[in-house]
C-alpha atoms as a PDB file:
ATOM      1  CA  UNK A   1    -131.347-131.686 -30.065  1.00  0.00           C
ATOM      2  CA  UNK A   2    -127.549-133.457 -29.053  1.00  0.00           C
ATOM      3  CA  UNK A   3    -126.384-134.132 -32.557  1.00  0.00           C
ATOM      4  CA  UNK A   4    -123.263-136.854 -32.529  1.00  0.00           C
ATOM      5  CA  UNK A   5    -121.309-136.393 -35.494  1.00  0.00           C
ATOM      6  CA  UNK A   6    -120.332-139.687 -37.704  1.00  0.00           C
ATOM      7  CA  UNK A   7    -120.195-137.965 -40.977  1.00  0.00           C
ATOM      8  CA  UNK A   8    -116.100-136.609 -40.692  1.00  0.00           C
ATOM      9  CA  UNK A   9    -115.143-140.463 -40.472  1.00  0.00           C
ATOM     10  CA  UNK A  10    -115.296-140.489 -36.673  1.00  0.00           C
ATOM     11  CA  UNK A  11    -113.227-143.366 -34.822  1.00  0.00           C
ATOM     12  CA  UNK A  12    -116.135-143.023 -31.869  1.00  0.00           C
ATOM     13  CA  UNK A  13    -119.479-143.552 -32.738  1.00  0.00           C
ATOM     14  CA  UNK A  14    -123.234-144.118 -31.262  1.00  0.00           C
ATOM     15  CA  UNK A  15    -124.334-146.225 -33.753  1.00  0.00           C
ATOM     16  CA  UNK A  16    -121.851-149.643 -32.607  1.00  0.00           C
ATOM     17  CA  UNK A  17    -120.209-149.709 -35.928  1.00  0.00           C
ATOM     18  CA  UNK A  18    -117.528-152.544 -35.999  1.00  0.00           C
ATOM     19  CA  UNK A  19    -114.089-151.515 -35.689  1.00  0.00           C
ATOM     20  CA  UNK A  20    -114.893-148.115 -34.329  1.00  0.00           C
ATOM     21  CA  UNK A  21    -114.975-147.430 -30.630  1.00  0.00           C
ATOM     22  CA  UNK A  22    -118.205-147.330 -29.103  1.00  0.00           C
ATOM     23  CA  UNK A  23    -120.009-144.621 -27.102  1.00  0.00           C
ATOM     24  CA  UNK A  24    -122.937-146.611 -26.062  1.00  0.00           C
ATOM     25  CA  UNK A  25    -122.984-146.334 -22.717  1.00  0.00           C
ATOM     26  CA  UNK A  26    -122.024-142.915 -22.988  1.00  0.00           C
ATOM     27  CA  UNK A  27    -125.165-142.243 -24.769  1.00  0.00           C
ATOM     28  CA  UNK A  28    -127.195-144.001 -21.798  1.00  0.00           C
ATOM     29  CA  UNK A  29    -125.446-142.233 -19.446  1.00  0.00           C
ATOM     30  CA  UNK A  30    -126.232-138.614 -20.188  1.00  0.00           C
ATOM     31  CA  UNK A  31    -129.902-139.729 -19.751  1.00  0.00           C
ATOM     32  CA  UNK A  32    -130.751-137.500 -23.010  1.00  0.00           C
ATOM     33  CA  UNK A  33    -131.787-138.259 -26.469  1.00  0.00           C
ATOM     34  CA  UNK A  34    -128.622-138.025 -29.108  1.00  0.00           C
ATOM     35  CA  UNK A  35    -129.316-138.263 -32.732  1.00  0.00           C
ATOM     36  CA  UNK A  36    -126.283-139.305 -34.612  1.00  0.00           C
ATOM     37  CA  UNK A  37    -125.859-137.528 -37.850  1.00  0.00           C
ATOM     38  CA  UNK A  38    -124.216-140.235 -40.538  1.00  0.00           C
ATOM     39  CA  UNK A  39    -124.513-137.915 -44.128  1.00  0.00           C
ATOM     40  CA  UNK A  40    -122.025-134.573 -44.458  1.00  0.00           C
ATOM     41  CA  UNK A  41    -125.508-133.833 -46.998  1.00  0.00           C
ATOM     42  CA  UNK A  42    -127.507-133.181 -44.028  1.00  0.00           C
ATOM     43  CA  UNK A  43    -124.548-131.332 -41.722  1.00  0.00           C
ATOM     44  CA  UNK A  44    -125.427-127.819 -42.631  1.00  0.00           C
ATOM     45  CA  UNK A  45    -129.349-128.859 -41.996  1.00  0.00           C
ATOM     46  CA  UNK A  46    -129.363-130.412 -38.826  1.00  0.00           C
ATOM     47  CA  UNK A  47    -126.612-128.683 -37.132  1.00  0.00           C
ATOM     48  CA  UNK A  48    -128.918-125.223 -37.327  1.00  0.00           C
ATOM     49  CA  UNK A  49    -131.482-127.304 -35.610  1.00  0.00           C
ATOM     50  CA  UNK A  50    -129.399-128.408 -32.756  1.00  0.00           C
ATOM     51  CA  UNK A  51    -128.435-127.451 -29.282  1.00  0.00           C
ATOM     52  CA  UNK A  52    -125.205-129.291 -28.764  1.00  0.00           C
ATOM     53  CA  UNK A  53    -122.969-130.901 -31.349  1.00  0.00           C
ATOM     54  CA  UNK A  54    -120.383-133.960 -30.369  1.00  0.00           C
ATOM     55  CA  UNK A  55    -117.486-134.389 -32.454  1.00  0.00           C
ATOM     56  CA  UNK A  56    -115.293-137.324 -31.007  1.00  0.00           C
ATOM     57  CA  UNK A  57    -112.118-138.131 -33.210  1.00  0.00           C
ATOM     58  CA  UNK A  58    -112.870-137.069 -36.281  1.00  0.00           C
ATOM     59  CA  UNK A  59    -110.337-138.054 -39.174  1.00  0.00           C
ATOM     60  CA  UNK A  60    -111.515-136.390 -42.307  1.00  0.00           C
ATOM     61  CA  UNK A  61    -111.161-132.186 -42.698  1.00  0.00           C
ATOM     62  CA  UNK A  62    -114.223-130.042 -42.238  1.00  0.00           C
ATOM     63  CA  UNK A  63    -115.318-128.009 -45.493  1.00  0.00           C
ATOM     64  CA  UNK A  64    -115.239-124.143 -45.318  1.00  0.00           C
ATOM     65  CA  UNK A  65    -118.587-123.549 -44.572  1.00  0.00           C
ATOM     66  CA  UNK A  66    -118.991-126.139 -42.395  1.00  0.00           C
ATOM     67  CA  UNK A  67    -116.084-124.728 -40.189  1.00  0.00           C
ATOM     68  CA  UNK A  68    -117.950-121.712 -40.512  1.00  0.00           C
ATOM     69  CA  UNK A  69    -121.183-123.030 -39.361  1.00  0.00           C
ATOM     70  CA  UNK A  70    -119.663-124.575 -36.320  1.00  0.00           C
ATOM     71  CA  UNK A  71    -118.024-121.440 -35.294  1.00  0.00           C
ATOM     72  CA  UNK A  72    -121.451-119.241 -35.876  1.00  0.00           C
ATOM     73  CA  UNK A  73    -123.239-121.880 -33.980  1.00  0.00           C
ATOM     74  CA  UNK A  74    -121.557-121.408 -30.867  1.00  0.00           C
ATOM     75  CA  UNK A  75    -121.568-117.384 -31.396  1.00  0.00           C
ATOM     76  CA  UNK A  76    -125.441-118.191 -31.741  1.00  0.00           C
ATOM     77  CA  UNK A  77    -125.543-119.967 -28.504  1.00  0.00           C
ATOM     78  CA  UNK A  78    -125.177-123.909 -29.301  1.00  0.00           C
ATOM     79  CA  UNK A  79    -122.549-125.872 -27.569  1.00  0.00           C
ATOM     80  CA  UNK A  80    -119.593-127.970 -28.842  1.00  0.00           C
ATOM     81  CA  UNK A  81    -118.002-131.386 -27.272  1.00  0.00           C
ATOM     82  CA  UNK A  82    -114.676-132.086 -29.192  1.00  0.00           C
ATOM     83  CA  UNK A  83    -113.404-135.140 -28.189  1.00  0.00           C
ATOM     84  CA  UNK A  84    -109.332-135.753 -29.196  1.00  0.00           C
ATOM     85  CA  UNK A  85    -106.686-138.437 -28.447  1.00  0.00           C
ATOM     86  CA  UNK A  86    -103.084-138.456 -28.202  1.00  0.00           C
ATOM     87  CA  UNK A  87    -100.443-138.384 -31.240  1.00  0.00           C
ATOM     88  CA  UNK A  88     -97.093-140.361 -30.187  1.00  0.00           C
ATOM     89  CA  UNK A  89     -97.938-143.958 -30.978  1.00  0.00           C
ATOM     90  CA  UNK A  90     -98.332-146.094 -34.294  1.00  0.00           C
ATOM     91  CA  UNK A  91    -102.111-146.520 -34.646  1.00  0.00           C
ATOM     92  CA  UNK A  92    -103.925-145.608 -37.285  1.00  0.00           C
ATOM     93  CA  UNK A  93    -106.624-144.133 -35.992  1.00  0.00           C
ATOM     94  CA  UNK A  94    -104.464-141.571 -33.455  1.00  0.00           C
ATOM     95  CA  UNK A  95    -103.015-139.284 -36.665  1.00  0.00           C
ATOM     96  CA  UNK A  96    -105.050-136.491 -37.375  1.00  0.00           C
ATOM     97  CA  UNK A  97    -107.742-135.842 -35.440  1.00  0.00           C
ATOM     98  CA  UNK A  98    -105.919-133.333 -33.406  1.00  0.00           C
ATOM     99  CA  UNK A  99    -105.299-131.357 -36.570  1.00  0.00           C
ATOM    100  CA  UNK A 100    -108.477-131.569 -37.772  1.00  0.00           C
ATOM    101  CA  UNK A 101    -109.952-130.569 -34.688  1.00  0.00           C
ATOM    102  CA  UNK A 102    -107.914-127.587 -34.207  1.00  0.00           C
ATOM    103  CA  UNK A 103    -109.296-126.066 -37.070  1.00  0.00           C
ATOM    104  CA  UNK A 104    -112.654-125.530 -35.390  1.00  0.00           C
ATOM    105  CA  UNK A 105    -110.991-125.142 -31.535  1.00  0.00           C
ATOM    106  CA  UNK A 106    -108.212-122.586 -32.455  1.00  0.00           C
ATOM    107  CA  UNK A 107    -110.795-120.049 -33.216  1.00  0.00           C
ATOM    108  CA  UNK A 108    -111.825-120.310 -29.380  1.00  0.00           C
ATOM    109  CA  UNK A 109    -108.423-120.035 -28.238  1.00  0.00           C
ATOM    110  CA  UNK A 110    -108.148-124.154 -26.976  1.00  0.00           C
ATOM    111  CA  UNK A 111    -105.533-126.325 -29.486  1.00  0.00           C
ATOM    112  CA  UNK A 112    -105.330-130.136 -29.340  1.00  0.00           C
ATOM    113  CA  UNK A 113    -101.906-130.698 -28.679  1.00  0.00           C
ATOM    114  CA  UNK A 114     -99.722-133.444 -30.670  1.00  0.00           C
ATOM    115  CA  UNK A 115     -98.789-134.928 -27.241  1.00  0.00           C
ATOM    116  CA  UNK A 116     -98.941-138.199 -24.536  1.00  0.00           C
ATOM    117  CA  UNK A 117    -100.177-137.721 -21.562  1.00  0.00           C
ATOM    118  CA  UNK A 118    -100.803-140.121 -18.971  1.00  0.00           C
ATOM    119  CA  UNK A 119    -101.936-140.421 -15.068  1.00  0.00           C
ATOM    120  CA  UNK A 120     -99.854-142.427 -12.604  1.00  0.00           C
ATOM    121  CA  UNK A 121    -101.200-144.602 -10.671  1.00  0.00           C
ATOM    122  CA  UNK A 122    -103.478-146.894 -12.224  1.00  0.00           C
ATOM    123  CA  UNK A 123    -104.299-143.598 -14.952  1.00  0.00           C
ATOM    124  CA  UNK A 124    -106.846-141.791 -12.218  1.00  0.00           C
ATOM    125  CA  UNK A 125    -107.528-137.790 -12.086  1.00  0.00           C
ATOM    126  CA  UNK A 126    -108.297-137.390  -8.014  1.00  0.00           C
ATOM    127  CA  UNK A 127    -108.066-133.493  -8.431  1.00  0.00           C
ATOM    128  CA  UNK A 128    -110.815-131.207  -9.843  1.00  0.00           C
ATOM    129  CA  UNK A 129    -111.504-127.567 -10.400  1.00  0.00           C
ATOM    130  CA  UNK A 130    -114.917-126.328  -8.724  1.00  0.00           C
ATOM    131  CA  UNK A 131    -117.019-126.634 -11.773  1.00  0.00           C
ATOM    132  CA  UNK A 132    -120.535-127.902 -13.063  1.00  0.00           C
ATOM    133  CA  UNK A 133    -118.700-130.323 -15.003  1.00  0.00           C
ATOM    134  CA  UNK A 134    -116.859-131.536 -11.887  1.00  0.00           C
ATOM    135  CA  UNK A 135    -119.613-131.833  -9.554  1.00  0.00           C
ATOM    136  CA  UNK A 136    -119.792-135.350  -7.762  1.00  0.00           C
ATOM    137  CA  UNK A 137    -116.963-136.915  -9.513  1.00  0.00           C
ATOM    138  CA  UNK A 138    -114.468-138.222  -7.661  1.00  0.00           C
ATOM    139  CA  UNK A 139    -111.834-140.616  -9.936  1.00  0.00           C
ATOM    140  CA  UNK A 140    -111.803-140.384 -13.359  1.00  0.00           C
ATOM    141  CA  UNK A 141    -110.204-143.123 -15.246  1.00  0.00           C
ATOM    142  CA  UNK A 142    -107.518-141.083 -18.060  1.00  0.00           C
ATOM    143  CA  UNK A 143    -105.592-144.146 -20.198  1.00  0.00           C
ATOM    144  CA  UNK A 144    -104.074-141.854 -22.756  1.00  0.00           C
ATOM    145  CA  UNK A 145    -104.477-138.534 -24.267  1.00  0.00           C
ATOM    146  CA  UNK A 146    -103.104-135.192 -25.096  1.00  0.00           C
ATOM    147  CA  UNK A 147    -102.845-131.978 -23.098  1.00  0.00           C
ATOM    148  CA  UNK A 148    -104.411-128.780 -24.321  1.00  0.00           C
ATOM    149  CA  UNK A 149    -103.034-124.997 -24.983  1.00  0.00           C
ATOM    150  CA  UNK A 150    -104.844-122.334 -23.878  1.00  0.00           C
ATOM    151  CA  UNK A 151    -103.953-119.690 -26.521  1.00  0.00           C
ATOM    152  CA  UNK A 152    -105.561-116.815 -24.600  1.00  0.00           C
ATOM    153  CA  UNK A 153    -103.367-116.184 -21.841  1.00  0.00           C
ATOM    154  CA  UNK A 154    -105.902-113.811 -20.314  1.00  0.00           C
ATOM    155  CA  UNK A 155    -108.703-115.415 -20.560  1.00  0.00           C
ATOM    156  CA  UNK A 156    -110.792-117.232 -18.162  1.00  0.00           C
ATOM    157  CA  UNK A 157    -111.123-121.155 -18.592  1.00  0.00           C
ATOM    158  CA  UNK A 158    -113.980-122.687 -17.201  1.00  0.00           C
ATOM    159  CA  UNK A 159    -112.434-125.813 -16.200  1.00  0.00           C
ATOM    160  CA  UNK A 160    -108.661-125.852 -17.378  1.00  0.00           C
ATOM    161  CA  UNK A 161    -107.722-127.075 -13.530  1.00  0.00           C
ATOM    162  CA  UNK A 162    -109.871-130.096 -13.796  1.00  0.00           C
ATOM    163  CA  UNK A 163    -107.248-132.348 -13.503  1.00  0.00           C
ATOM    164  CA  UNK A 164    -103.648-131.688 -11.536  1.00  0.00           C
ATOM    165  CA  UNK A 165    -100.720-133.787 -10.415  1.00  0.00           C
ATOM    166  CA  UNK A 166     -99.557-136.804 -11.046  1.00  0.00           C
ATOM    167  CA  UNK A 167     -99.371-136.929 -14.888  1.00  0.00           C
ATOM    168  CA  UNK A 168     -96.862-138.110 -16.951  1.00  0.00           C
ATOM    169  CA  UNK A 169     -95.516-136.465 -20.445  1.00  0.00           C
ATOM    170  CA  UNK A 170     -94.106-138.241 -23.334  1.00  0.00           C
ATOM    171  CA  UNK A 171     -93.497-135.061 -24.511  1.00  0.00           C
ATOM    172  CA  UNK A 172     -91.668-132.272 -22.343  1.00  0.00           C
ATOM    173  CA  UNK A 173     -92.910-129.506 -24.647  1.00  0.00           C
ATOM    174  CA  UNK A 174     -96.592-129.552 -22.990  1.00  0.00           C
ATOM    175  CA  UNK A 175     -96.034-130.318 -19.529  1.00  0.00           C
ATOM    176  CA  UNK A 176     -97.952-127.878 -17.420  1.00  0.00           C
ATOM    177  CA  UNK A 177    -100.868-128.189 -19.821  1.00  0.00           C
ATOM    178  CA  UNK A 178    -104.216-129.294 -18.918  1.00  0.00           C
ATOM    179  CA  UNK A 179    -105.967-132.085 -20.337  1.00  0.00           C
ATOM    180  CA  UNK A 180    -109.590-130.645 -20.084  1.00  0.00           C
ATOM    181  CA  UNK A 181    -111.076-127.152 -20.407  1.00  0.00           C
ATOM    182  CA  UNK A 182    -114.564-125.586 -21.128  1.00  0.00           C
ATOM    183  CA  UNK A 183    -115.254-121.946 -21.924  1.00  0.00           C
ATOM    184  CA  UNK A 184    -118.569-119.595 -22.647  1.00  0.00           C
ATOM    185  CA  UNK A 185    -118.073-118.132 -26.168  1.00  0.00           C
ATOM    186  CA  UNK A 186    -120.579-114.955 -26.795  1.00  0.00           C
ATOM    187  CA  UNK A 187    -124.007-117.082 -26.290  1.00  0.00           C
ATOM    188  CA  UNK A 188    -122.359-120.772 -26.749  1.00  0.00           C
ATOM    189  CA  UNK A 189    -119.529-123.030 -25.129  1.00  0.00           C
ATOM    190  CA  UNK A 190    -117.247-124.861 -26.196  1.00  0.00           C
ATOM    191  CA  UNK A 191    -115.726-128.003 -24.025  1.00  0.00           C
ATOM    192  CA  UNK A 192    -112.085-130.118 -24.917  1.00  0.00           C
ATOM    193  CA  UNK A 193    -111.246-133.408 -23.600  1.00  0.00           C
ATOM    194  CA  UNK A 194    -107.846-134.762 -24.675  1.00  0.00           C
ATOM    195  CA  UNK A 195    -108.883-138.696 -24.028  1.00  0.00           C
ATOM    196  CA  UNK A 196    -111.413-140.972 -26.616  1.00  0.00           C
ATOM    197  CA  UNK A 197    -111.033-143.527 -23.939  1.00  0.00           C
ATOM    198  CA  UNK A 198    -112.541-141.826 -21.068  1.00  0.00           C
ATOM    199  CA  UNK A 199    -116.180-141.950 -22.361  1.00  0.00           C
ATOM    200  CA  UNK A 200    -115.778-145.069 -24.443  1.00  0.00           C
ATOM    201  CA  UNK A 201    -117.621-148.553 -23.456  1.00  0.00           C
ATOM    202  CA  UNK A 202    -115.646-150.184 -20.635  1.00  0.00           C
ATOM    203  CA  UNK A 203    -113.470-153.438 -21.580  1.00  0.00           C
ATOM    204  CA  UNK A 204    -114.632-154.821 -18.163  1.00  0.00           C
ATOM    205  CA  UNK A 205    -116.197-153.667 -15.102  1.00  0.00           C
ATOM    206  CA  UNK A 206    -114.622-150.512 -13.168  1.00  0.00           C
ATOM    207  CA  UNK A 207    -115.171-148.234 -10.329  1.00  0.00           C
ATOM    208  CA  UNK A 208    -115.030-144.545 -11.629  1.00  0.00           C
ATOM    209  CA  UNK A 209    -117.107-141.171 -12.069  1.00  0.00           C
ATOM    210  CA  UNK A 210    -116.059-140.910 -16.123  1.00  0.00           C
ATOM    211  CA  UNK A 211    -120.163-141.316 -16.888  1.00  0.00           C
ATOM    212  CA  UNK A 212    -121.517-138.760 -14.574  1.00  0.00           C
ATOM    213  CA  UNK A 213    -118.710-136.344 -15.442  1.00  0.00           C
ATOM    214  CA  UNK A 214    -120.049-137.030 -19.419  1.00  0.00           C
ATOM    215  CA  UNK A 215    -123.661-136.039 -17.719  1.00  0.00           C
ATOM    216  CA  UNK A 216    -122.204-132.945 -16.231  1.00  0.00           C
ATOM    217  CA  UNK A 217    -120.636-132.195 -19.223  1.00  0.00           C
ATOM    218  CA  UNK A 218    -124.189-132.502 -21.827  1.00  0.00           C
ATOM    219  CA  UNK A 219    -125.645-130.850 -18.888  1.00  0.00           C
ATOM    220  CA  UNK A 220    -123.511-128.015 -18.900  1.00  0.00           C
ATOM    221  CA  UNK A 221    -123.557-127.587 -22.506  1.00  0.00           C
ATOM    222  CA  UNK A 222    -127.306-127.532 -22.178  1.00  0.00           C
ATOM    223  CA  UNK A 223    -127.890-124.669 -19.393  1.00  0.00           C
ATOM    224  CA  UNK A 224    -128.039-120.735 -20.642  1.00  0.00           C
ATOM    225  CA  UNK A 225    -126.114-119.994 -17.835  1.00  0.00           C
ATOM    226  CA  UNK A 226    -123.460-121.132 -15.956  1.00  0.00           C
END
């Protein structure tokens, strides 16, 4: 089971709630069935019965044990997708999510960094690590998101080189910083992307890969191996 959490008052959702941003077509596109879980009652209950668990801009605080159960799940071989945005402009929907998130990424040695980071030219990534999550995609479309600290210096990041070049830093404190990165934990894995926008419904019609890299990415998360 893909589990898609709403329940930690989530800015991106599955289940087209006005004035939240819509994953819709992200949910086509990984060509898998995604259950979106809508009650913090049945967290604890259905996360033991999935496989992967989405969390995309959350922006209320995790309770102990359901930090707790998030970490064990991965140690037990599930998979997490955290999803975070950048922190330098006035919306209200930008403040806090990092934070929250880096309660349950920190652990795993990835923090969501309170950062800008854009792409020049016309926001496209045209440089990618050799990875499953990179395979086929050629442009992906970045508007505006944070980077993301790899607190293990020694350790081996899946995908932290997924994107190089060409960005721009609101912030100088980040600047060498990737913006993506994926790692095995024990049994599980746990993937980071800095960007809401890149998996959110289009505004209009555009020419880019940022669907099949969210299929690589579920179907990553979904493999034993590799």
């Amino acid at each position: 089971m893909i589990l898609f959490d709403e329940s930690h008052s989530e800015f991106c959702t599955i289940s087209e709630v006005k004035k939240k941003r819509s994953y819709a077509v992200w949910e086509r596109s990984i060509k898998k069935e995604v259950t979106p879980l809508t009650s913090r009652k049945e967290f604890m209950v259905r996360l033991s019965q999935a496989t992967v668990m989405v969390i995309a801009e959350p922006h209320s605080y995790f309770a102990l044990d359901e930090t707790r159960a998030l970490i064990d799940f991965v140690f037990q071989g599930g998979s997490l997708v955290l999803v975070g945005n950048h922190h330098n402009t006035p919306r209200y929907y930008s403040y806090g999510c990092n934070e929250i998130l880096n309660v349950i990424s920190s652990p795993f040695g990835m923090r969501f960094n309170d950062d800008g980071v854009v792409f020049n030219g016309e926001n496209v990534i045209l440089k990618f690590s050799e990875h499953p999550v990179c395979r086929g995609v050629r442009l992906l479309h970045y508007w505006r998101g944070c980077s993301i600290t790899l607190l293990r210096q020694r350790r081996r990041y899946a995908a932290e080189g997924v994107a190089s070049g060409s960005r721009h830093d609101v912030s100088e404190v980040y600047r060498k910083e990737p913006v993506v990165a994926a790692l095995h934990e024990k049994k599980g894995k746990v993937f980071c992307l800095g960007d809401s926008s890149v998996w959110s419904d289009p505004g209009e019609e555009v020419e880019d890969d940022n669907f099949l890299f969210a299929e690589n990415v579920i179907k990553w998360a979904l493999t034993d191996k590799g």
